[in-house]
Protein backbone atom coordinates (compact mmCIF):
# COMPACT_ATOMS: atom_id res chain seq x y z
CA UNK A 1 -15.49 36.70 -80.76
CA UNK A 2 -15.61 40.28 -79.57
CA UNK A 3 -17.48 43.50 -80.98
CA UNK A 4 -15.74 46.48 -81.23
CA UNK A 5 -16.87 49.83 -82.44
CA UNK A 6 -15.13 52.19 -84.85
CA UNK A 7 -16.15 55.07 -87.22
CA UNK A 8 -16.72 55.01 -90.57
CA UNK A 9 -13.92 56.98 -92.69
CA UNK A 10 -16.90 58.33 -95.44
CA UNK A 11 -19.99 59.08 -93.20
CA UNK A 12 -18.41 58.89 -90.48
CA UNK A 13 -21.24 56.90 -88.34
CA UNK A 14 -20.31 54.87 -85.73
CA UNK A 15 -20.58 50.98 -86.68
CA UNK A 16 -19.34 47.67 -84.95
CA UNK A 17 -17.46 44.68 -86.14
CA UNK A 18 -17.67 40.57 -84.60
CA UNK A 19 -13.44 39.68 -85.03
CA UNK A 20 -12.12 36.11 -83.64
CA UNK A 21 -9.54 37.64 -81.01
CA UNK A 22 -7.55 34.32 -81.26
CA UNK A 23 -6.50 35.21 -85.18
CA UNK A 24 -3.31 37.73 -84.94
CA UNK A 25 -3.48 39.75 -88.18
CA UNK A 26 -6.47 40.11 -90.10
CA UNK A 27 -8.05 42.17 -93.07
CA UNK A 28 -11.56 42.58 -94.65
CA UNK A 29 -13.76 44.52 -96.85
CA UNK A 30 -17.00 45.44 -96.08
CA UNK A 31 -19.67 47.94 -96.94
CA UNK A 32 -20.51 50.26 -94.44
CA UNK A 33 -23.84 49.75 -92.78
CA UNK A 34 -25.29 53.11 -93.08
CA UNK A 35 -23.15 54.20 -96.22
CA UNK A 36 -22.62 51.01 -98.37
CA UNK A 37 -18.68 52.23 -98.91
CA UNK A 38 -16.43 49.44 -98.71
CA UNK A 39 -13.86 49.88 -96.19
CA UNK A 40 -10.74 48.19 -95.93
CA UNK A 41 -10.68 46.90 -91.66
CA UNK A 42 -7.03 45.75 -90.30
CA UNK A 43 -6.79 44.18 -86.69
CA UNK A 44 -4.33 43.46 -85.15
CA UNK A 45 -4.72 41.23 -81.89
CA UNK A 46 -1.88 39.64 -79.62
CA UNK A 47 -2.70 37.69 -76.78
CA UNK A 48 -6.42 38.07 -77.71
CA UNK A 49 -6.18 42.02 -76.95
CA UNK A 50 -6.67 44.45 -79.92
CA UNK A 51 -3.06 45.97 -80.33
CA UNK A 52 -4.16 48.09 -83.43
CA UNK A 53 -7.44 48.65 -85.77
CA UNK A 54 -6.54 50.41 -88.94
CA UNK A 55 -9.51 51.56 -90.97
CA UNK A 56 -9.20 52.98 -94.53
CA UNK A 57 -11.76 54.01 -97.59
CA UNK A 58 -11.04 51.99 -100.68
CA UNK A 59 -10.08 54.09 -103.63
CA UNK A 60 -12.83 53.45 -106.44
């Protein structure tokens, strides 16, 4: 497990996510923690190094 750090795309505050670096292609939903927006988080790890982190608002 390894934090990383990313912004929020509705507030905009900084906030930090626990991923497994072992799993290649992930995706969740969560609420912001300063916001409560759900945002859609996409990472993409290979060889246990983030490759790509794709973070987009949910349409609502």
């Amino acid at each position: 497990m390894e934090e990383y750090f990313f912004q929020c795309p509705y507030c905009w505050e900084e906030i930090s996510m626990l991923f497994d670096t072992s799993i290649r292609n992930q995706q969740y939903i969560e609420d912001c923690e300063v916001c409560c927006n759900p945002i859609e988080i996409n990472p993409l790890f290979q060889n246990g190094e983030l490759i790509n982190l794709e973070i987009n608002s949910i349409e609502q």
